[in-house]
N, C-alpha and C. Protein backbone atom coordinates (compact mmCIF):
# COMPACT_ATOMS: atom_id res chain seq x y z
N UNK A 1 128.30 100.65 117.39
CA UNK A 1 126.94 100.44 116.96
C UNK A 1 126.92 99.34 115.90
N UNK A 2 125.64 98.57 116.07
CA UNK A 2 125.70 97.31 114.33
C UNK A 2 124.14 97.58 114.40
N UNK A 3 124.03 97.24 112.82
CA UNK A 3 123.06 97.59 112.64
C UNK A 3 122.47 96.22 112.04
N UNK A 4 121.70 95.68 112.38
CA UNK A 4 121.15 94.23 112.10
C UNK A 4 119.88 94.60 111.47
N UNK A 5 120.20 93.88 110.04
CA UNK A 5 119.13 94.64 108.44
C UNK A 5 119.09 93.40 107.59
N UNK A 6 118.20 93.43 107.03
CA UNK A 6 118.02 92.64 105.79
C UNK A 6 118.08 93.41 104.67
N UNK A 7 117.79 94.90 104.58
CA UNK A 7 117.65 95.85 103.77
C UNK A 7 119.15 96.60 102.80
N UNK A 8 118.89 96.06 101.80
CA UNK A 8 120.62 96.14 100.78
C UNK A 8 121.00 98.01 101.19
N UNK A 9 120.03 99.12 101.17
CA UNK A 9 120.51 100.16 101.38
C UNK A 9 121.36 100.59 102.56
N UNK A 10 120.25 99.94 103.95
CA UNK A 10 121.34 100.29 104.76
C UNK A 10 122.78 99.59 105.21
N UNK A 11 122.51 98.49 104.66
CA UNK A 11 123.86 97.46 104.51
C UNK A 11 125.13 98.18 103.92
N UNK A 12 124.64 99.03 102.69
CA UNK A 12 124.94 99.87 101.64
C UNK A 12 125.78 101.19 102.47
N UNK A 13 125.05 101.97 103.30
CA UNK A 13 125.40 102.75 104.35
C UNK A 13 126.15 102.58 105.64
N UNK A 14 125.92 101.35 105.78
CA UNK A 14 126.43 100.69 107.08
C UNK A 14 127.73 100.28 107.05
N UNK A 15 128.73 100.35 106.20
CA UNK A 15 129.42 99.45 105.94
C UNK A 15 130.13 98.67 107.17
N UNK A 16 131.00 99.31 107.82
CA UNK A 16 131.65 99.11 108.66
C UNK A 16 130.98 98.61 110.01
N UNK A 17 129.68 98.71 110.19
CA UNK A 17 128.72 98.87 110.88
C UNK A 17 127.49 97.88 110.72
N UNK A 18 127.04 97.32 109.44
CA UNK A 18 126.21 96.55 109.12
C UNK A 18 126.43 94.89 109.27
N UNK A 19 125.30 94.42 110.03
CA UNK A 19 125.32 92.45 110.23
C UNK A 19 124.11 92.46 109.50
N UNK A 20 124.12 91.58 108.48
CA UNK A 20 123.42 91.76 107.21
C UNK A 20 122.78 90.15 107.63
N UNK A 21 121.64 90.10 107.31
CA UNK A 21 120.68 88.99 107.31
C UNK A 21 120.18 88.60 106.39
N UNK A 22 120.25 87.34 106.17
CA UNK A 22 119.14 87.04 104.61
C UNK A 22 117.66 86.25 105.29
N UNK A 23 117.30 86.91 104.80
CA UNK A 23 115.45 86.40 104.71
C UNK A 23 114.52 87.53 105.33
N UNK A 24 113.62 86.97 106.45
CA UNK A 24 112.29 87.50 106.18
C UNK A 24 112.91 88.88 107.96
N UNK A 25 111.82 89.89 108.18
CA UNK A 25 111.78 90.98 109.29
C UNK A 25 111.92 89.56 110.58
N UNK A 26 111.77 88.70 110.37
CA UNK A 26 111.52 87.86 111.87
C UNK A 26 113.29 87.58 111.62
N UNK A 27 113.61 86.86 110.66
CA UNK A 27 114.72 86.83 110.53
C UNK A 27 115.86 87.67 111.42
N UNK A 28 115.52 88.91 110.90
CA UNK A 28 116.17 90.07 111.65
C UNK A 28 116.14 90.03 112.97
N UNK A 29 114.69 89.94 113.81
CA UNK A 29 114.64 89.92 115.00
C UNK A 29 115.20 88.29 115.94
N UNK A 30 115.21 87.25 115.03
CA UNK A 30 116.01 86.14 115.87
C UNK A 30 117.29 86.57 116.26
N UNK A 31 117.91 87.25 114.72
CA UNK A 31 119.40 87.30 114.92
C UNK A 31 119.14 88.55 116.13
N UNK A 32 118.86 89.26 116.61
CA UNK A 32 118.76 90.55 117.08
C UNK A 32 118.89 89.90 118.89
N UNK A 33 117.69 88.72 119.06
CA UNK A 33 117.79 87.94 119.94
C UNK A 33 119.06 87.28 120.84
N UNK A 34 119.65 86.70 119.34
CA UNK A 34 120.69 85.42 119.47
C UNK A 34 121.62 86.99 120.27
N UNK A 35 121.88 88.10 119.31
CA UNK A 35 123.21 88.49 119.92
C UNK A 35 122.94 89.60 121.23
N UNK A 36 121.84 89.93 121.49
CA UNK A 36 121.60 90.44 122.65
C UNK A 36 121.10 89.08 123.93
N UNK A 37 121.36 87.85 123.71
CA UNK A 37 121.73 87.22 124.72
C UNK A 37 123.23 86.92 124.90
N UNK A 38 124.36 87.25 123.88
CA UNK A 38 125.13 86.83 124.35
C UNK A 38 125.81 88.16 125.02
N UNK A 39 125.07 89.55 125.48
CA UNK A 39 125.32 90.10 126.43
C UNK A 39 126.37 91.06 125.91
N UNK A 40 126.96 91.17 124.81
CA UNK A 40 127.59 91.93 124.33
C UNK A 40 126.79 93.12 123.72
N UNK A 41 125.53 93.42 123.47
CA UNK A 41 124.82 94.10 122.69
C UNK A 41 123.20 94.98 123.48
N UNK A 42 123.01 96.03 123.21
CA UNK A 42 121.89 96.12 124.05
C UNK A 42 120.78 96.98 123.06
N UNK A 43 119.59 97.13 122.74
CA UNK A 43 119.15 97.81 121.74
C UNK A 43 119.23 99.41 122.23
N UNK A 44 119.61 99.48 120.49
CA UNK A 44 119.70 101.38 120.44
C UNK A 44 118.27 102.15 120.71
N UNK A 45 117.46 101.47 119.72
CA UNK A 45 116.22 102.09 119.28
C UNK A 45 115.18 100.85 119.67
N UNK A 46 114.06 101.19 119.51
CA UNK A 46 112.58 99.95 119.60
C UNK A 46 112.57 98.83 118.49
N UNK A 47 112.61 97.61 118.48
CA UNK A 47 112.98 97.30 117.44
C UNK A 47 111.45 96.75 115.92
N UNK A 48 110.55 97.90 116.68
CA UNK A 48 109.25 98.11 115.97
C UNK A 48 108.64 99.46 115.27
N UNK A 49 108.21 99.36 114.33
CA UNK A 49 107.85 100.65 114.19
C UNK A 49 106.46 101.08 114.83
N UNK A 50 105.71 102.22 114.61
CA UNK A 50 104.92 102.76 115.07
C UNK A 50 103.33 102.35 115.10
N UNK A 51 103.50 101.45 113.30
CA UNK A 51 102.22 101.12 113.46
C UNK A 51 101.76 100.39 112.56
N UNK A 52 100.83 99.90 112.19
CA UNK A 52 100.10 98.60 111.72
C UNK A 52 101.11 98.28 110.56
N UNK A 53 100.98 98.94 109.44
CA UNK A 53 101.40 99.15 108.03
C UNK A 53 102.94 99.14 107.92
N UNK A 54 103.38 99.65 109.15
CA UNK A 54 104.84 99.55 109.21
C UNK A 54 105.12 98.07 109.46
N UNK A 55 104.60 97.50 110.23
CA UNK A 55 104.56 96.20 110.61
C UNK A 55 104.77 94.99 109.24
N UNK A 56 104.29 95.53 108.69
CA UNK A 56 104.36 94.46 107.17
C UNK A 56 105.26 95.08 106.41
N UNK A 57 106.03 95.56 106.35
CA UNK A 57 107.33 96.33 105.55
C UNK A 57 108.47 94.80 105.45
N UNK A 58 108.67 94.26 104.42
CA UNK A 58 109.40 93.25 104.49
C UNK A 58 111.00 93.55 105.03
N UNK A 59 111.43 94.70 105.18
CA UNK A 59 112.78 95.27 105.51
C UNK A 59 112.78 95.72 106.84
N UNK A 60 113.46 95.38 107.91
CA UNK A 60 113.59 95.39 108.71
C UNK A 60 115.74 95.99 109.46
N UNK A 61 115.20 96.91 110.19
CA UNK A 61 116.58 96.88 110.43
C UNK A 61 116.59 97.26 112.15
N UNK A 62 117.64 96.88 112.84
CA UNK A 62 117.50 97.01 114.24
C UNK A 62 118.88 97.80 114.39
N UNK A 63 119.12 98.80 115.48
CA UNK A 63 120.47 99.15 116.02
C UNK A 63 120.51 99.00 117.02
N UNK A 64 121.76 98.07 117.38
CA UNK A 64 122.23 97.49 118.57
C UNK A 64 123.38 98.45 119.05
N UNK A 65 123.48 99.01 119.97
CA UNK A 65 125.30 99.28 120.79
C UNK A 65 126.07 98.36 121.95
N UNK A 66 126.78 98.33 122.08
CA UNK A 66 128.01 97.43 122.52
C UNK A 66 127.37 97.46 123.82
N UNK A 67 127.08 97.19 125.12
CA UNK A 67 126.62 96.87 126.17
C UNK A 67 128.01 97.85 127.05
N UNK A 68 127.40 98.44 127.63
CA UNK A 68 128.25 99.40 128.46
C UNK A 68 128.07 98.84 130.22
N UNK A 69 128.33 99.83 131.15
CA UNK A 69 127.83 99.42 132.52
C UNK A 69 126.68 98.94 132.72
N UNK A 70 126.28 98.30 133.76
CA UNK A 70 124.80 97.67 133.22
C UNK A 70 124.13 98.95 134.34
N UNK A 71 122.62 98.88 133.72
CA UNK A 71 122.17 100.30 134.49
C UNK A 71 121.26 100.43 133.80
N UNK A 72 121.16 100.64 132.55
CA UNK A 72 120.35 101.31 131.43
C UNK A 72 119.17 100.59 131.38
N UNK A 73 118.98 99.62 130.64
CA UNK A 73 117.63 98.85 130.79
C UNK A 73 118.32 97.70 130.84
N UNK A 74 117.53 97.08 131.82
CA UNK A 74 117.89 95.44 132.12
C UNK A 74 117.57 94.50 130.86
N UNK A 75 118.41 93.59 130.48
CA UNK A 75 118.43 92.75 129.21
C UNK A 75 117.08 91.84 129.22
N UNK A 76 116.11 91.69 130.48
CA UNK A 76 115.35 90.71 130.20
C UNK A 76 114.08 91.90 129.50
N UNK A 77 114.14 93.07 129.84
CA UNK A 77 113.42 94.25 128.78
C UNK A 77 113.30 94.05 127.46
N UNK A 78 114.78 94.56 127.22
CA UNK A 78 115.16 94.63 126.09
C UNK A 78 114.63 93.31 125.25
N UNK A 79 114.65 92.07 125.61
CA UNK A 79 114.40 90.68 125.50
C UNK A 79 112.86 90.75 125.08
N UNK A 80 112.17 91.31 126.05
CA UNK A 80 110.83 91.62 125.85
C UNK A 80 110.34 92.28 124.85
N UNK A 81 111.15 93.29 124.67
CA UNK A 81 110.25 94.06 123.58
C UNK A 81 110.86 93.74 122.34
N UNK A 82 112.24 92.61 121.93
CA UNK A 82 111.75 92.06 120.80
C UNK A 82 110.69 90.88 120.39
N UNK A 83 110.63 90.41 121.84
CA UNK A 83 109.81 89.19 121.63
C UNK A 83 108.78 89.58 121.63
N UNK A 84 107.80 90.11 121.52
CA UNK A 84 106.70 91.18 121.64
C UNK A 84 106.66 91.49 120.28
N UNK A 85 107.66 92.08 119.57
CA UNK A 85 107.57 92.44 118.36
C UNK A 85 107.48 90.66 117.41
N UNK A 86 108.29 90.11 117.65
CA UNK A 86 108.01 88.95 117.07
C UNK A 86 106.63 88.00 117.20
N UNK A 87 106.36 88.03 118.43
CA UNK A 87 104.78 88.04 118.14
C UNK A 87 103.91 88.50 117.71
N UNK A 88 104.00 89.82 117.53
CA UNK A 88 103.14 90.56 116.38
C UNK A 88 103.08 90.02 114.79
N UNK A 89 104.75 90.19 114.53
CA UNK A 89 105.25 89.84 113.63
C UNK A 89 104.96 88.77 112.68
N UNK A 90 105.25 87.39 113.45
CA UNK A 90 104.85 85.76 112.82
C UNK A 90 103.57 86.05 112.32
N UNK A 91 102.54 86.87 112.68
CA UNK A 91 101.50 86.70 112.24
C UNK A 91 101.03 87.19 110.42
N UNK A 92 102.41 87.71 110.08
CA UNK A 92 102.04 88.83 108.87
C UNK A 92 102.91 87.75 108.22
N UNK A 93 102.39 87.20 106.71
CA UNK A 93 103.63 86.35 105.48
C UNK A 93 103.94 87.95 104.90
N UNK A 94 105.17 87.67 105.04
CA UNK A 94 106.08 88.38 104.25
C UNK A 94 105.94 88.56 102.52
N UNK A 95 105.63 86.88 102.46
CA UNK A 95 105.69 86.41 100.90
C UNK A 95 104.89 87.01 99.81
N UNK A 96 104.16 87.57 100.51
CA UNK A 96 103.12 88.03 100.14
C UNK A 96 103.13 89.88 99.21
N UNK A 97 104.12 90.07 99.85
CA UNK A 97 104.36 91.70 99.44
C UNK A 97 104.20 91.64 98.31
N UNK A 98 103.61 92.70 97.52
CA UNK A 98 104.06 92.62 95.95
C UNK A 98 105.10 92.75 95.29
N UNK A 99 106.10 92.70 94.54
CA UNK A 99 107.01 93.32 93.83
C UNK A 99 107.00 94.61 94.03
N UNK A 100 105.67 95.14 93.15
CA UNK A 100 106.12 96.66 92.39
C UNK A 100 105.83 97.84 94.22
N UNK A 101 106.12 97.11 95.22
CA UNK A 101 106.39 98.22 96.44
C UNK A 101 107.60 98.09 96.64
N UNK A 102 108.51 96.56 97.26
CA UNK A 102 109.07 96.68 97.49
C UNK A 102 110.80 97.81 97.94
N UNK A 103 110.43 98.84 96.60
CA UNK A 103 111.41 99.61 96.91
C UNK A 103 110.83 100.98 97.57
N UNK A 104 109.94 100.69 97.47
CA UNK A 104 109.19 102.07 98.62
C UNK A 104 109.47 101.47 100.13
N UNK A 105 109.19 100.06 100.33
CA UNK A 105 109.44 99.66 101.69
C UNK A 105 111.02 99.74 102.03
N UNK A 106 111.88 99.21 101.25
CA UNK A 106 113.25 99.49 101.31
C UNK A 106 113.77 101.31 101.53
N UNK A 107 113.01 102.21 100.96
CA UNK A 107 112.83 103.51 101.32
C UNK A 107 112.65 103.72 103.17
N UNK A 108 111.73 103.47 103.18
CA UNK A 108 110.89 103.68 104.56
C UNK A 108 111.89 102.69 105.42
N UNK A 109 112.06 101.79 106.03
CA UNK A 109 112.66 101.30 106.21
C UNK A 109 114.61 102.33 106.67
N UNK A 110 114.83 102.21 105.52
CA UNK A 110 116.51 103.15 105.07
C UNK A 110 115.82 104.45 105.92
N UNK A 111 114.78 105.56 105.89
CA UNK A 111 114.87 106.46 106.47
C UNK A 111 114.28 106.29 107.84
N UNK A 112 113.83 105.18 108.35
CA UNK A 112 113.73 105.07 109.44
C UNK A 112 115.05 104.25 110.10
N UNK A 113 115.69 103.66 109.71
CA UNK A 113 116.98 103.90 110.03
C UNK A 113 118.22 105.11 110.15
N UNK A 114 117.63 106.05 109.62
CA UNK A 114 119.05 107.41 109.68
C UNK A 114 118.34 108.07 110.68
N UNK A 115 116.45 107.70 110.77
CA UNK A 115 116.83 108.44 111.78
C UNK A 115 117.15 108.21 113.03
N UNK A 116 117.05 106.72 113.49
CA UNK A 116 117.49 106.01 114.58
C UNK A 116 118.38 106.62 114.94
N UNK A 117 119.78 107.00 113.99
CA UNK A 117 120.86 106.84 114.22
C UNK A 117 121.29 107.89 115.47
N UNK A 118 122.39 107.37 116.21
CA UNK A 118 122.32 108.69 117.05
C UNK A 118 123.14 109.93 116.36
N UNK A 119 123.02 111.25 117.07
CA UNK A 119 123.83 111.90 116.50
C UNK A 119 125.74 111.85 116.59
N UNK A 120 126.12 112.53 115.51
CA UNK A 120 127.37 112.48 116.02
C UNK A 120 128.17 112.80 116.57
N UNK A 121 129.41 112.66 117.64
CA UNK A 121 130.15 113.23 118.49
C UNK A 121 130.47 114.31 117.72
N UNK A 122 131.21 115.77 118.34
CA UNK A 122 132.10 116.71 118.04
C UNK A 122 131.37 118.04 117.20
């Protein structure tokens, strides 16, 4: 599993596991792009949240797993529904967030990442 974040907590959690991005949620989703075309990677989870407000959360994190037999969802999908999200996306400045949230979004964000996560073997 990698977890492709801009967000220092789950980077923080991720260790072994975390591809850490600097800059903005689109940021996240290019890189998310670049390495699910090179076919090694397929998304774990949606790489959107649920709804409007989530949408402007400057922290962004995606989980990718290693590309297994092909079968599961075809990559030009997967392709789709980040590009989909990135069109939503471009439309919101980031720059804009205030300071004094930011660590509530870094919150939200971090627990919508654990719960992505899958469970564990054994």
């Amino acid at each position: 599993m990698l977890a492709v974040s801009n967000n220092p907590l789950v980077l923080e959690h991720a260790k072994e596991t975390g591809h850490p991005v600097e800059g903005t949620p689109l940021d996240v989703l290019y890189k998310v792009l670049e390495l699910l075309a090179t076919g090694e990677y397929k998304l774990l989870a949606h790489p959107i949240a649920g709804n409007e407000r989530l949408l402007r959360n400057p922290f962004r994190t995606v989980l990718l797993d290693f590309s297994g037999p092909p079968g599961e969802q075809p990559l030009s999908q997967q392709l789709a529904y980040v590009n989909r999200a990135l069109y939503k996306m471009e439309q919101i400045d980031y720059s804009s967030t205030p300071p004094n949230t930011l660590e509530d979004y870094r919150a939200v964000d971090y627990q919508l990442y654990l719960g992505a996560l899958p469970p564990l073997a054994g």
